[in-house]
Protein backbone atom coordinates (compact mmCIF):
# COMPACT_ATOMS: atom_id res chain seq x y z
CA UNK A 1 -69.85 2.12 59.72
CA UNK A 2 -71.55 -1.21 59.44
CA UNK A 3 -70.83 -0.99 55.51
CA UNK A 4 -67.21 0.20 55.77
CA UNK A 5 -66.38 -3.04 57.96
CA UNK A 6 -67.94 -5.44 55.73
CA UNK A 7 -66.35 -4.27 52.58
CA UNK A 8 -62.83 -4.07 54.70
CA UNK A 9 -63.91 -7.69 55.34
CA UNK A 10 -64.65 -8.45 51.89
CA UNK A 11 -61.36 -7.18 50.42
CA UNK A 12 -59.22 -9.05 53.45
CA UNK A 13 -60.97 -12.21 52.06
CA UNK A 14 -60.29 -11.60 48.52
CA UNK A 15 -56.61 -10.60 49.52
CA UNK A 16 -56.05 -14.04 51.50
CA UNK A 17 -57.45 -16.51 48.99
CA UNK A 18 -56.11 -15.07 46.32
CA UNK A 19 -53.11 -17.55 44.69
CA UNK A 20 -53.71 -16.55 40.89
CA UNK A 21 -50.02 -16.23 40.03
CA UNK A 22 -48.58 -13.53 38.19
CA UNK A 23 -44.49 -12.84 37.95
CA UNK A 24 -41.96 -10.90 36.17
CA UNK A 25 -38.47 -10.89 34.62
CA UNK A 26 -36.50 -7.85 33.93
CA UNK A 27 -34.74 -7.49 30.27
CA UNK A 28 -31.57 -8.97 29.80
CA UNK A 29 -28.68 -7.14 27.98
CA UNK A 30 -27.48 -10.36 26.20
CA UNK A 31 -30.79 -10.94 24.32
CA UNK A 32 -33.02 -8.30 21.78
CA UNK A 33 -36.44 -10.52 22.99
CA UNK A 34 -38.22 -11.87 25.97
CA UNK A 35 -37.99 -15.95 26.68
CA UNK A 36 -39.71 -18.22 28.30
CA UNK A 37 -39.85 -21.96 28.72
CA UNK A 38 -37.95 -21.94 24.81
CA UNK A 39 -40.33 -19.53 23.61
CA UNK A 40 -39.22 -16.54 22.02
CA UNK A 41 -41.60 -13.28 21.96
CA UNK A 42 -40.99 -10.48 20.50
CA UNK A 43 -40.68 -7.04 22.23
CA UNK A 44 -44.87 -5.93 22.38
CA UNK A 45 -46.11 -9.20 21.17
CA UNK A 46 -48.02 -11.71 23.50
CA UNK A 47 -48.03 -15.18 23.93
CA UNK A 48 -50.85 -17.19 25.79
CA UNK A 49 -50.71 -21.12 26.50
CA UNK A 50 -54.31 -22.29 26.13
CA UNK A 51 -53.02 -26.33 26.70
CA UNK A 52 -54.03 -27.00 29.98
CA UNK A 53 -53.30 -27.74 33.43
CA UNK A 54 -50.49 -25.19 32.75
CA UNK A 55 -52.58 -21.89 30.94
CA UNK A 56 -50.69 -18.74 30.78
CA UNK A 57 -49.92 -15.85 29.45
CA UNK A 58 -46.76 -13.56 28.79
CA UNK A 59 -45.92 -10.26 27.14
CA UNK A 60 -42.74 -8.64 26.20
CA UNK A 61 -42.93 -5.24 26.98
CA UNK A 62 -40.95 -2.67 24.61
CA UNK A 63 -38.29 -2.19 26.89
CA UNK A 64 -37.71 -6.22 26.91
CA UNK A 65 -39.19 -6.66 30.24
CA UNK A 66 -41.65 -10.11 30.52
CA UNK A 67 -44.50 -10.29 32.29
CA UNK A 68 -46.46 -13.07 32.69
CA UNK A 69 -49.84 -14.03 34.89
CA UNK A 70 -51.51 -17.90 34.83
CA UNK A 71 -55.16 -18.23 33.52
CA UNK A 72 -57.80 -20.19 34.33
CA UNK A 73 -59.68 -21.53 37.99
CA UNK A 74 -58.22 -23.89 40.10
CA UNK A 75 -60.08 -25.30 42.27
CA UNK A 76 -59.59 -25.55 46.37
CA UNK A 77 -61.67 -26.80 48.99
CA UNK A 78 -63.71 -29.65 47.36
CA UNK A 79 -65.95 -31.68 49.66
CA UNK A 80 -65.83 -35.00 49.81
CA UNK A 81 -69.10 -35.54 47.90
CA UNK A 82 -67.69 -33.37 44.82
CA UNK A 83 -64.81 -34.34 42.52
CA UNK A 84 -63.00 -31.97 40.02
CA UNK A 85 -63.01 -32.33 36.44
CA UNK A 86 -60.37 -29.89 33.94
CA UNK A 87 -62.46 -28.35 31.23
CA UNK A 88 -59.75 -26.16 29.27
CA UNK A 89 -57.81 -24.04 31.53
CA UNK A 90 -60.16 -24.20 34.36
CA UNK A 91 -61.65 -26.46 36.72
CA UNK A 92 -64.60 -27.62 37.61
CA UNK A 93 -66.31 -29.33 40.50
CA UNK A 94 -69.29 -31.87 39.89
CA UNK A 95 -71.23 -34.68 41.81
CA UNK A 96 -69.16 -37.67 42.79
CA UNK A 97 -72.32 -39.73 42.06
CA UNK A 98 -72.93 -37.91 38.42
CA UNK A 99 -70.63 -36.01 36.60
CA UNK A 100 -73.38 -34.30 34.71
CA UNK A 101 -74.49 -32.36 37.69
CA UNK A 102 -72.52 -29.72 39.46
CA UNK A 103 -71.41 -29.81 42.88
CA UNK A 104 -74.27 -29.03 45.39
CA UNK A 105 -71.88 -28.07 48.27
CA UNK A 106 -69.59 -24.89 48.79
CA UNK A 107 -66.31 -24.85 46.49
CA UNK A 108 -63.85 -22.02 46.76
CA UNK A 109 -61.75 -21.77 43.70
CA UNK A 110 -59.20 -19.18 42.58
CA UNK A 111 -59.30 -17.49 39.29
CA UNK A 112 -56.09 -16.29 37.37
């Protein structure tokens, strides 16, 4: 019983910090592709945004519907003694006193 209430625990924590986002638009009868932000992808293809802070990625699916989810870790929760640095898509949190060391206190960060 012990177990069971831990892992209930465990997934109502996952379920509240969770922010990665994801979204969706249904097809549109006055275009043959999906579109988004001025870019056109075709029905099956993918498209992924590696130029950060804004990663993402979207797919058209077949019957024109778009689907996209953001990428990367943003960070939340940063003690004072940490600051966060964007490497890529994701963040990081390191030493306010030396960037080349990582931060030494709790950070909670969600992933997307």
């Amino acid at each position: 019983m012990t177990r069971l209430y831990f892992a209930v625990c465990a997934v109502l924590l996952v379920v509240t910090y969770s922010e990665a986002s994801c979204w969706m638009e249904l097809p549109r009868d006055d275009i043959e592709n999906c579109q988004y932000r001025g870019i056109t992808i075709a029905r099956g293809d993918e498209y992924r945004n590696r130029t950060p802070p804004d990663c993402f990625r979207c797919s058209c699916g077949s019957d024109g519907t778009l689907s996209c989810c953001s990428e990367g870790t943003i960070l939340r929760n940063v003690p004072p003694t940490c600051k966060v640095l964007q490497k890529g898509c994701d963040q990081v949190a390191v030493s306010k006193d030396d960037e080349r060391q990582p931060c030494s206190e709790p950070v909670s960060a969600v992933t997307g």
